[in-house]
Protein backbone atom coordinates (compact mmCIF):
# COMPACT_ATOMS: atom_id res chain seq x y z
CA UNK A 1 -88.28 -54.98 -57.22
CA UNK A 2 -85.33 -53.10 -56.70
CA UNK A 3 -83.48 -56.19 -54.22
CA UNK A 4 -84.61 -58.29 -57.37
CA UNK A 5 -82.73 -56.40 -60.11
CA UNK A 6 -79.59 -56.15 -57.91
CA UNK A 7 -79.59 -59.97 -57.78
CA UNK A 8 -80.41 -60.36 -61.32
CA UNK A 9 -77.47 -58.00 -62.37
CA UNK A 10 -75.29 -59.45 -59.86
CA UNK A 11 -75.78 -63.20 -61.58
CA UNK A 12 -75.69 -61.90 -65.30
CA UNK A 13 -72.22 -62.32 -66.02
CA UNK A 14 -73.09 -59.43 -68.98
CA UNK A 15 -73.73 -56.36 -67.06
CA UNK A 16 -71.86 -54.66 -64.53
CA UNK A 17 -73.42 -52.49 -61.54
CA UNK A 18 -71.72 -48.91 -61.48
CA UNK A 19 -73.71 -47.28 -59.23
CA UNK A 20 -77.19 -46.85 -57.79
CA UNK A 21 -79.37 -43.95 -57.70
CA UNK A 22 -81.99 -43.09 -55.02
CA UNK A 23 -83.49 -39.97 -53.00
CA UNK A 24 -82.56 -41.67 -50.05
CA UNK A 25 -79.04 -42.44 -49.88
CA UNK A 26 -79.57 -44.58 -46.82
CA UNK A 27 -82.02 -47.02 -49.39
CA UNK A 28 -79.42 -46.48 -51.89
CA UNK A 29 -76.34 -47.70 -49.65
CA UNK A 30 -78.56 -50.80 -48.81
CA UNK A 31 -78.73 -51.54 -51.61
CA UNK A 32 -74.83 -51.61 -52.85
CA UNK A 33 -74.41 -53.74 -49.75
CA UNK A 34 -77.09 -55.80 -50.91
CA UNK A 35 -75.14 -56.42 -53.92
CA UNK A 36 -72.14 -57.50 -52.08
CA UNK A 37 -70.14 -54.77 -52.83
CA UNK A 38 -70.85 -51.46 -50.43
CA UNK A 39 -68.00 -49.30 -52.32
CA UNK A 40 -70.31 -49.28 -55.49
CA UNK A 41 -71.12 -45.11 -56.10
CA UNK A 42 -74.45 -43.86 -55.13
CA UNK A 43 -76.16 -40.39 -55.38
CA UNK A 44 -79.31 -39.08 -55.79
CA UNK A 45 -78.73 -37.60 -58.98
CA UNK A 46 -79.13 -39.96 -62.71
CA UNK A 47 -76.77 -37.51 -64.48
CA UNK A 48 -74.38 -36.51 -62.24
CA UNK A 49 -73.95 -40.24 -61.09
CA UNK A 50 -73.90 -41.71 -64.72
CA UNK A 51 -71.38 -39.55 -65.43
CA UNK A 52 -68.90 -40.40 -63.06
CA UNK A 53 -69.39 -43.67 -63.09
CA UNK A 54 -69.31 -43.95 -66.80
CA UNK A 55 -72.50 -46.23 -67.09
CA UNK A 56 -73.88 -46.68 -70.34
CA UNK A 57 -77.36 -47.99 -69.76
CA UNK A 58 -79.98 -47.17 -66.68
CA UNK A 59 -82.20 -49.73 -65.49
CA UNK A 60 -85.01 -47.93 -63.78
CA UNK A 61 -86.80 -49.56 -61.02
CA UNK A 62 -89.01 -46.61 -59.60
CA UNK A 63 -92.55 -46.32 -58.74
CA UNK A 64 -94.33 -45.69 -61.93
CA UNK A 65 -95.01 -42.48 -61.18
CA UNK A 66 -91.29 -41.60 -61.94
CA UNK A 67 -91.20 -43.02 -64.85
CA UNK A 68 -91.46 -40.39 -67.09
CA UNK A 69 -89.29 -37.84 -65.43
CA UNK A 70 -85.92 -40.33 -64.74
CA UNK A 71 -86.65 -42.17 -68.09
CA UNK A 72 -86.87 -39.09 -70.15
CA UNK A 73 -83.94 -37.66 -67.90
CA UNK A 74 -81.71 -40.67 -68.88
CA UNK A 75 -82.47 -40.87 -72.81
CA UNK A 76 -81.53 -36.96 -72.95
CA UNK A 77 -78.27 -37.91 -71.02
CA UNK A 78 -78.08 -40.34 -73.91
CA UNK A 79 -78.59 -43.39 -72.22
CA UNK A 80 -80.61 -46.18 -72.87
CA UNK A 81 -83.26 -47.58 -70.87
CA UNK A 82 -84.48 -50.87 -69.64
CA UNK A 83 -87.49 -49.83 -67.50
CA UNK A 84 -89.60 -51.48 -64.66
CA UNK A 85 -93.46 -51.74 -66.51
CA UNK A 86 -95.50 -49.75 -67.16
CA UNK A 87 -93.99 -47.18 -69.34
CA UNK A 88 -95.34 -44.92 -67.82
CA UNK A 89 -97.92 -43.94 -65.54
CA UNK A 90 -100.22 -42.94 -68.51
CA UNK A 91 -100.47 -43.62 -72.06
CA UNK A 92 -99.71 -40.07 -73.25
CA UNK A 93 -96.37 -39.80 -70.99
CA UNK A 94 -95.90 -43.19 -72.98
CA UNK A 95 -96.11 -41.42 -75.93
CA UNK A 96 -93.66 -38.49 -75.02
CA UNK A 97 -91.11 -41.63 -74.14
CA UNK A 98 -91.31 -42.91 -77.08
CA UNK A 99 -90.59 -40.05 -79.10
CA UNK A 100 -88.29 -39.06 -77.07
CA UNK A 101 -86.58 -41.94 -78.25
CA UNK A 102 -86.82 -40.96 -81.57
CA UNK A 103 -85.44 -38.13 -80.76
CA UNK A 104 -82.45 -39.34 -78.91
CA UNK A 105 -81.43 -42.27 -80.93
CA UNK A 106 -81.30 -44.06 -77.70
CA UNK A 107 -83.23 -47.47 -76.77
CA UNK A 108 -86.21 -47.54 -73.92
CA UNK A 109 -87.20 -51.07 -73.16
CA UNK A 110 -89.87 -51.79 -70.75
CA UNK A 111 -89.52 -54.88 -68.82
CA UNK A 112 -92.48 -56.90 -69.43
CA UNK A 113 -91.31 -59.54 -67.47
CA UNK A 114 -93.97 -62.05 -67.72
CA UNK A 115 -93.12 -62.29 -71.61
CA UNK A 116 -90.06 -63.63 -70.32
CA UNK A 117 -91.21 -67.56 -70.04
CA UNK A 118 -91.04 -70.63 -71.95
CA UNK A 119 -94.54 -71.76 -71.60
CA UNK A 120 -95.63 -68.84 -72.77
CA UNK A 121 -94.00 -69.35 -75.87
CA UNK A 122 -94.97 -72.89 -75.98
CA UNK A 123 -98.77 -71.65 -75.32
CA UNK A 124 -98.30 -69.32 -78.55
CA UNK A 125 -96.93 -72.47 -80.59
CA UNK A 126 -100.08 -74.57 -79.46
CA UNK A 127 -102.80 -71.62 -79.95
CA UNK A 128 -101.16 -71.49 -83.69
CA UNK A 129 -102.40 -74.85 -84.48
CA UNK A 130 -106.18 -74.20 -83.66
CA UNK A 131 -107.12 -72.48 -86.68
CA UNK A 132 -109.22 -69.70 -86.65
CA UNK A 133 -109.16 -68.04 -83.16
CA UNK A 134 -112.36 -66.90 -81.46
CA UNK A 135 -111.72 -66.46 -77.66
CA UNK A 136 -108.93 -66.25 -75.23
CA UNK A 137 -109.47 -65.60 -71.49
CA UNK A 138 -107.72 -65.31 -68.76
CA UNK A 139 -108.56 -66.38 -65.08
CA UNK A 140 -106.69 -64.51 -62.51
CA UNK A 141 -107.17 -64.98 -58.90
CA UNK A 142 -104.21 -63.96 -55.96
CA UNK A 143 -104.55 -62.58 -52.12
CA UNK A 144 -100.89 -60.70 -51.65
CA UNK A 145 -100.68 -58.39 -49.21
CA UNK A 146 -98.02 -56.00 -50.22
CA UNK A 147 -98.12 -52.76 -47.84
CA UNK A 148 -96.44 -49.67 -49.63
CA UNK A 149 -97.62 -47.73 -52.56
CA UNK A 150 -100.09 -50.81 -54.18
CA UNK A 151 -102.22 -50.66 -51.42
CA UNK A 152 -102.64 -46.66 -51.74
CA UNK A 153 -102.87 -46.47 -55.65
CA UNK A 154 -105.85 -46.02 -57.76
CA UNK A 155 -107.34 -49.00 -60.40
CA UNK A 156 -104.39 -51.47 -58.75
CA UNK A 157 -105.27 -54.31 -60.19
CA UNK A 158 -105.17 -53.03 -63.70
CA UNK A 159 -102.80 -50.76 -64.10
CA UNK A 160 -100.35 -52.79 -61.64
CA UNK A 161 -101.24 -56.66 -62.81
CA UNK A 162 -103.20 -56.64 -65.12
CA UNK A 163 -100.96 -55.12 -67.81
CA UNK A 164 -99.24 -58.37 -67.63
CA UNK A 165 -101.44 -60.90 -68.83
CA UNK A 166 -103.04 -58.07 -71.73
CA UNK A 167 -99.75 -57.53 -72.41
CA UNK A 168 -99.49 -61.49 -73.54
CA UNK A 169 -102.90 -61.80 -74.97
CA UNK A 170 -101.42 -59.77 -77.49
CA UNK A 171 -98.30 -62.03 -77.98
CA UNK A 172 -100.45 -65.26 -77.89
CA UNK A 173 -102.79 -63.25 -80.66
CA UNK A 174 -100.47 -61.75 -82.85
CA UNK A 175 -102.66 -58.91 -82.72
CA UNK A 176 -103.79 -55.96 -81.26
CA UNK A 177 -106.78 -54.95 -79.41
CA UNK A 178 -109.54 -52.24 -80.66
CA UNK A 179 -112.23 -52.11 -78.12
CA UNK A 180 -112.99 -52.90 -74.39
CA UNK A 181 -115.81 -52.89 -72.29
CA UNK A 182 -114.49 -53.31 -68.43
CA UNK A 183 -116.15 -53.22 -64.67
CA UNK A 184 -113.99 -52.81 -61.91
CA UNK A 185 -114.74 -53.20 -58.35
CA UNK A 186 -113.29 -53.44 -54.77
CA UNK A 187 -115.03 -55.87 -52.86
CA UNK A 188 -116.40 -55.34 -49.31
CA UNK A 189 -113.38 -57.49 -47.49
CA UNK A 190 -110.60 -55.57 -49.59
CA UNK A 191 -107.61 -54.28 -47.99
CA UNK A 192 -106.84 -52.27 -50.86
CA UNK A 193 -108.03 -48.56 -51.82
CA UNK A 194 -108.48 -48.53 -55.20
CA UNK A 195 -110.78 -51.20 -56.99
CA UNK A 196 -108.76 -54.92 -56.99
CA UNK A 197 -110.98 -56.79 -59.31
CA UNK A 198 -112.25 -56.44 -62.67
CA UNK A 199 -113.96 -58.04 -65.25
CA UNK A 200 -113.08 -57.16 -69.18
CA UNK A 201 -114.17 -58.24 -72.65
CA UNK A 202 -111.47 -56.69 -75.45
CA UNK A 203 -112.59 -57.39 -79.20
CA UNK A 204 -108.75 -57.59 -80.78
CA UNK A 205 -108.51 -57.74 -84.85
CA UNK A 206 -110.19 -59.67 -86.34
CA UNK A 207 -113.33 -60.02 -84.26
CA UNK A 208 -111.07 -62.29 -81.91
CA UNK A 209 -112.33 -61.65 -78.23
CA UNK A 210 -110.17 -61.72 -75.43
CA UNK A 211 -112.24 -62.51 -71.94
CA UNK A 212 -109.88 -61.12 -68.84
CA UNK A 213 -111.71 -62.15 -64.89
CA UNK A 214 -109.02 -60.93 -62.16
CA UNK A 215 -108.66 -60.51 -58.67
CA UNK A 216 -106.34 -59.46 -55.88
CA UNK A 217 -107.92 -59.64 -53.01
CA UNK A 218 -109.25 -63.46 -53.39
CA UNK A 219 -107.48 -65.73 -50.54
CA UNK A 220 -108.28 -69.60 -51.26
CA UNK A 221 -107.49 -72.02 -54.96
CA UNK A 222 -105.41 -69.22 -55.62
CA UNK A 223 -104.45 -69.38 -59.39
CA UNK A 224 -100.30 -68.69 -60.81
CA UNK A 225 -99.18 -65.37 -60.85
CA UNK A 226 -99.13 -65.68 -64.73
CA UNK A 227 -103.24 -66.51 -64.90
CA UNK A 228 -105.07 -69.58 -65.68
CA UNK A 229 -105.64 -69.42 -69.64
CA UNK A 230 -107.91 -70.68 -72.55
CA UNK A 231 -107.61 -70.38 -75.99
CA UNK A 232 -110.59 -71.75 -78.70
CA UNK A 233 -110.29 -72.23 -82.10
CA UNK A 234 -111.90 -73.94 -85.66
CA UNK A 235 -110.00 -76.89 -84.36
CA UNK A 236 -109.55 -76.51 -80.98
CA UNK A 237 -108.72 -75.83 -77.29
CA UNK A 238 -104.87 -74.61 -76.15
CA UNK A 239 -104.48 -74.60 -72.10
CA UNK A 240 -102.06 -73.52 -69.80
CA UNK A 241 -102.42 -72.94 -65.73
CA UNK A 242 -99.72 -70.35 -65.46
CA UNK A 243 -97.11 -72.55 -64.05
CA UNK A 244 -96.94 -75.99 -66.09
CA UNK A 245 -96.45 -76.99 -69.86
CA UNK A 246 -99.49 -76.02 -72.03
CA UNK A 247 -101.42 -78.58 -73.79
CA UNK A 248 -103.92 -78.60 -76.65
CA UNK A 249 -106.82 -80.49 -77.59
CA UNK A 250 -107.65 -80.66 -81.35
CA UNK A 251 -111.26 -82.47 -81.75
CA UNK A 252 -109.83 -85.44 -79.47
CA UNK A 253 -105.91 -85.43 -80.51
CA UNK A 254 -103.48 -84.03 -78.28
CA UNK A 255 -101.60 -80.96 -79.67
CA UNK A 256 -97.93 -81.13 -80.79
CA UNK A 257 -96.88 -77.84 -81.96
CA UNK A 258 -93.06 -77.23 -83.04
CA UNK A 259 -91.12 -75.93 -80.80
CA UNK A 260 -89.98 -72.37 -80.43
CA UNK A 261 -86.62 -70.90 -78.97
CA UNK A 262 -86.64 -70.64 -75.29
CA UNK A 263 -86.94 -66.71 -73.81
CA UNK A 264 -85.07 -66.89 -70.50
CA UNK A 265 -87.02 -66.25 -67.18
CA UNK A 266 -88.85 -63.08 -66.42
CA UNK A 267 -86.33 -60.04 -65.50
CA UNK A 268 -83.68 -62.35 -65.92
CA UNK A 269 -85.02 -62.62 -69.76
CA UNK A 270 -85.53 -58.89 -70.26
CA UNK A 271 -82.22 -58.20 -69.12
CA UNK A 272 -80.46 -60.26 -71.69
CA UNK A 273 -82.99 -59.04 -74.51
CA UNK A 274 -81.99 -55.14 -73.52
CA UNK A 275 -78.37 -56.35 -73.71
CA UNK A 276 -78.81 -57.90 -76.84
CA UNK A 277 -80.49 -55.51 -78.37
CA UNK A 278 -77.66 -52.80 -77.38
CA UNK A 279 -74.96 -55.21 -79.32
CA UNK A 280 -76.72 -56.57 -82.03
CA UNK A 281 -79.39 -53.67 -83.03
CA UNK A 282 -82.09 -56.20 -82.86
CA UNK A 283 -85.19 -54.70 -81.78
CA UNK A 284 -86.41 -56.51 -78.10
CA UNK A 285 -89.79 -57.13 -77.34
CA UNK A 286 -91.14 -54.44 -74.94
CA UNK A 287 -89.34 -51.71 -76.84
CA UNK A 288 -91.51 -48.47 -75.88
CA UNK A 289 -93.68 -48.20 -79.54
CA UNK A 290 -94.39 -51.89 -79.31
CA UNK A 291 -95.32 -51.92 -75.57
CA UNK A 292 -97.69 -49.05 -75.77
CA UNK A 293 -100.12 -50.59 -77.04
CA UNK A 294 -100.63 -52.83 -73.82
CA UNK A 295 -100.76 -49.50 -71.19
CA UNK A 296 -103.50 -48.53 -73.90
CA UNK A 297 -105.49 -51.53 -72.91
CA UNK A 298 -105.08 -50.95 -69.00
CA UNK A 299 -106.36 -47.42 -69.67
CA UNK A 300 -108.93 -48.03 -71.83
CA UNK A 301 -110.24 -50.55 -69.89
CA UNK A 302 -110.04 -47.84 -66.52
CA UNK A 303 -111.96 -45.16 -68.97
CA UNK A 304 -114.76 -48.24 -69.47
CA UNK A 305 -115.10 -49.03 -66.04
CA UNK A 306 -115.57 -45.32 -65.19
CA UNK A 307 -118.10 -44.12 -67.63
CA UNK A 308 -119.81 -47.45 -67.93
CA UNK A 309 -119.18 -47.25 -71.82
CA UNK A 310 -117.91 -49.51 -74.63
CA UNK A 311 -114.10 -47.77 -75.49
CA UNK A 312 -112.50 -47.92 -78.54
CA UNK A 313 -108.84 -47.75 -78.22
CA UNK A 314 -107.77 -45.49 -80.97
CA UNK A 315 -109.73 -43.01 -79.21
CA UNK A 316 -107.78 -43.63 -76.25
CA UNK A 317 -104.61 -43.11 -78.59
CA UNK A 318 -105.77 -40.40 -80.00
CA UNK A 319 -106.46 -38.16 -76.87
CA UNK A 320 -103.07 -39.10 -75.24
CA UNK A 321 -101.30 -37.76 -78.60
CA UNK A 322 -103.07 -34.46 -77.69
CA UNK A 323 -102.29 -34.47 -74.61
CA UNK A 324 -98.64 -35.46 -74.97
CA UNK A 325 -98.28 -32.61 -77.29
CA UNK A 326 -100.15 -30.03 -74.88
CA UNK A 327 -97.75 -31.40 -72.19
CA UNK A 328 -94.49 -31.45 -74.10
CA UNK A 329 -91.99 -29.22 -73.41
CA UNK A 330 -88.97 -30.56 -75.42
CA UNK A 331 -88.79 -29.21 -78.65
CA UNK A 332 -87.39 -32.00 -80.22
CA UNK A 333 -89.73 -34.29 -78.67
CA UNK A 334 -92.79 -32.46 -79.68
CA UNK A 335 -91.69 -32.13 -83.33
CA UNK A 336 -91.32 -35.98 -82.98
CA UNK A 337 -94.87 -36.10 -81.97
CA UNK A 338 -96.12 -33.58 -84.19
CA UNK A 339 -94.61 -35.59 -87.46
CA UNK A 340 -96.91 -38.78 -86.29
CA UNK A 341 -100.33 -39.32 -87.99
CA UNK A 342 -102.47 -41.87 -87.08
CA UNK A 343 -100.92 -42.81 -83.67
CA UNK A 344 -101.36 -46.57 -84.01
CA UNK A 345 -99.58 -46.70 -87.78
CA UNK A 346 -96.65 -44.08 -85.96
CA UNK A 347 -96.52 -47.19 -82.88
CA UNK A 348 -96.30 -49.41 -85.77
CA UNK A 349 -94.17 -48.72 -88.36
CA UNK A 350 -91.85 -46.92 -86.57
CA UNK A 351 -88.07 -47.64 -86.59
CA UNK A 352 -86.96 -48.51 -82.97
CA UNK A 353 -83.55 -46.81 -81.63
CA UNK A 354 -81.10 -49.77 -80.41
């Protein structure tokens, strides 16, 4: 993801790259000449390198594990953040992100990349026409092999994939989820450690269910990347395979929604929305209190699949602002945390840095 970014800053003509950051300055001098331009500053410190260089934004493309330290380090160095999902590695260092935002004043933007496409949007314009919603699902079926840290990590497929597509059942909803009952499992010809399918049923407000059946370890009719999707309604079906324009069926007359404004394409699109958002104060989808809210579906549906048990997600919510607050140990930040009630209404209403 990192070669990706350098070619996606390299061809937006709004961004500039000042300097990379790695704890291998080998990787990190690859990746300047990567970028065409092997002079470009590198170190293996954030602050000491942003301040040389005078950047005045971080993109951070680490394993999610880091994300909470170099994140958090970069918002106190007051620098915004556009940040490789998810947010973090769990929803209560999510939490401590996003107040630290608060706290800051500064903008953290996760990259939801797969937001980032026209048919999407155009899926969400024909899904509005059906009426009253009932069920969306998604199919998801890929074989990659990847090598590196995927392989190794626990609950892959859900906390690496399939953040994406519960990420945009909630944009194709316009709502958000408040229970899950998931089974994960790795089957017997699976070259990864942790479990690399799944099978989840969220109920989302108002009694809308959304039906998610994913794998990554399923060679053969593989479906896109972005899922094979379904959406029923009062007064209708909405489909879209992932990689074509959707259509809609409405009781035997094809579906012509209005259009909507186009998005961009994947990083490409959440680069220009962090930009954007730094000029114009417009808040970008994926900012951290609005993104949340997806990493609380991934890990609600990880605490189903281990305890066997129907989870509600403000519980999940709830126990992460606890633990963020045990964990905390910036004042400012745990004050910030402190002042929130209900989690959910403090993800909601409040007012985004940018």
């Amino acid at each position: 993801m990192g070669r990706a970014w350098l070619s996606t800053v390299a061809a937006d003509p709004d961004v500039e790259l000042v300097g990379i950051v790695d704890l291998d300055l080998d990787v990190a001098r690859a990746g300047a000449e990567l970028a065409g331009d092997p002079g470009i500053p590198v170190g293996t410190s954030l602050t000491a390198l942003a301040a040389e260089t005078g950047a005045e934004a971080v993109l951070d493309i680490t394993v999610p594990v880091a994300h909470h330290p170099i994140t958090l380090e970069a918002l106190h160095a007051g620098l915004p953040v556009l940040g490789e999902k998810p947010a973090a590695q769990t929803v209560a260092e999510a939490l401590s992100l996003a107040a630290a935002a608060e706290a800051t004043g500064e903008l953290f933007m996760v990259s939801q990349s797969r937001r980032y496409n026209d048919q999407l949007v155009a899926f969400r314009q024909h899904v509005r026409d059906l009426g009253d919603l009932g069920t969306l699902s998604t199919r998801f079926a890929k074989a990659p092999h990847f090598g590196g840290f995927r392989e190794e990590m626990d609950d892959v497929l859900l906390l690496d994939m399939a953040i994406h597509p519960f990420d945009s059942a909630r944009y194709v909803l316009e709502r958000d989820p408040v229970s899950v009952y998931c089974e994960s499992y790795n089957p017997s010809w699976s070259w990864y450690r942790g479990d690399a399918a799944a099978a989840a049923v969220f109920t989302f407000e108002g009694d809308v269910r959304y039906v998610y059946d994913g794998s990554w370890c399923a060679p053969g009719a593989e479906t896109s990347w972005n899922g094979d999707w379904r959406a029923s309604g009062a007064e209708g079906t909405a489909l879209w395979d992932g990689d074509h324009d959707p259509s809609s069926d409405r009781d035997g007359t094809p579906g012509s929604p209005e259009a909507a404004p186009g998005v961009g394409t994947e990083i490409g699109g959440a680069l220009t929305s962090f930009v954007r958002a730094l000029r114009t104060g417009v808040t970008p989808d994926g900012e951290v209190h609005t993104n949340i809210m997806s990493l609380a579906m991934v890990e609600a549906a990880i605490r189903s699949t281990r305890t066997g048990t129907r989870i509600v997600i403000d519980e999940v919510l709830e126990q992460a602002h606890a633990d963020a607050l045990a964990a905390e140990r910036h004042d400012a930040v745990r004050e910030r945390l402190a002042a929130w009630g209900s989690v959910r209404s403090a993800l909601t209403s409040a007012v985004p840095a940018g």
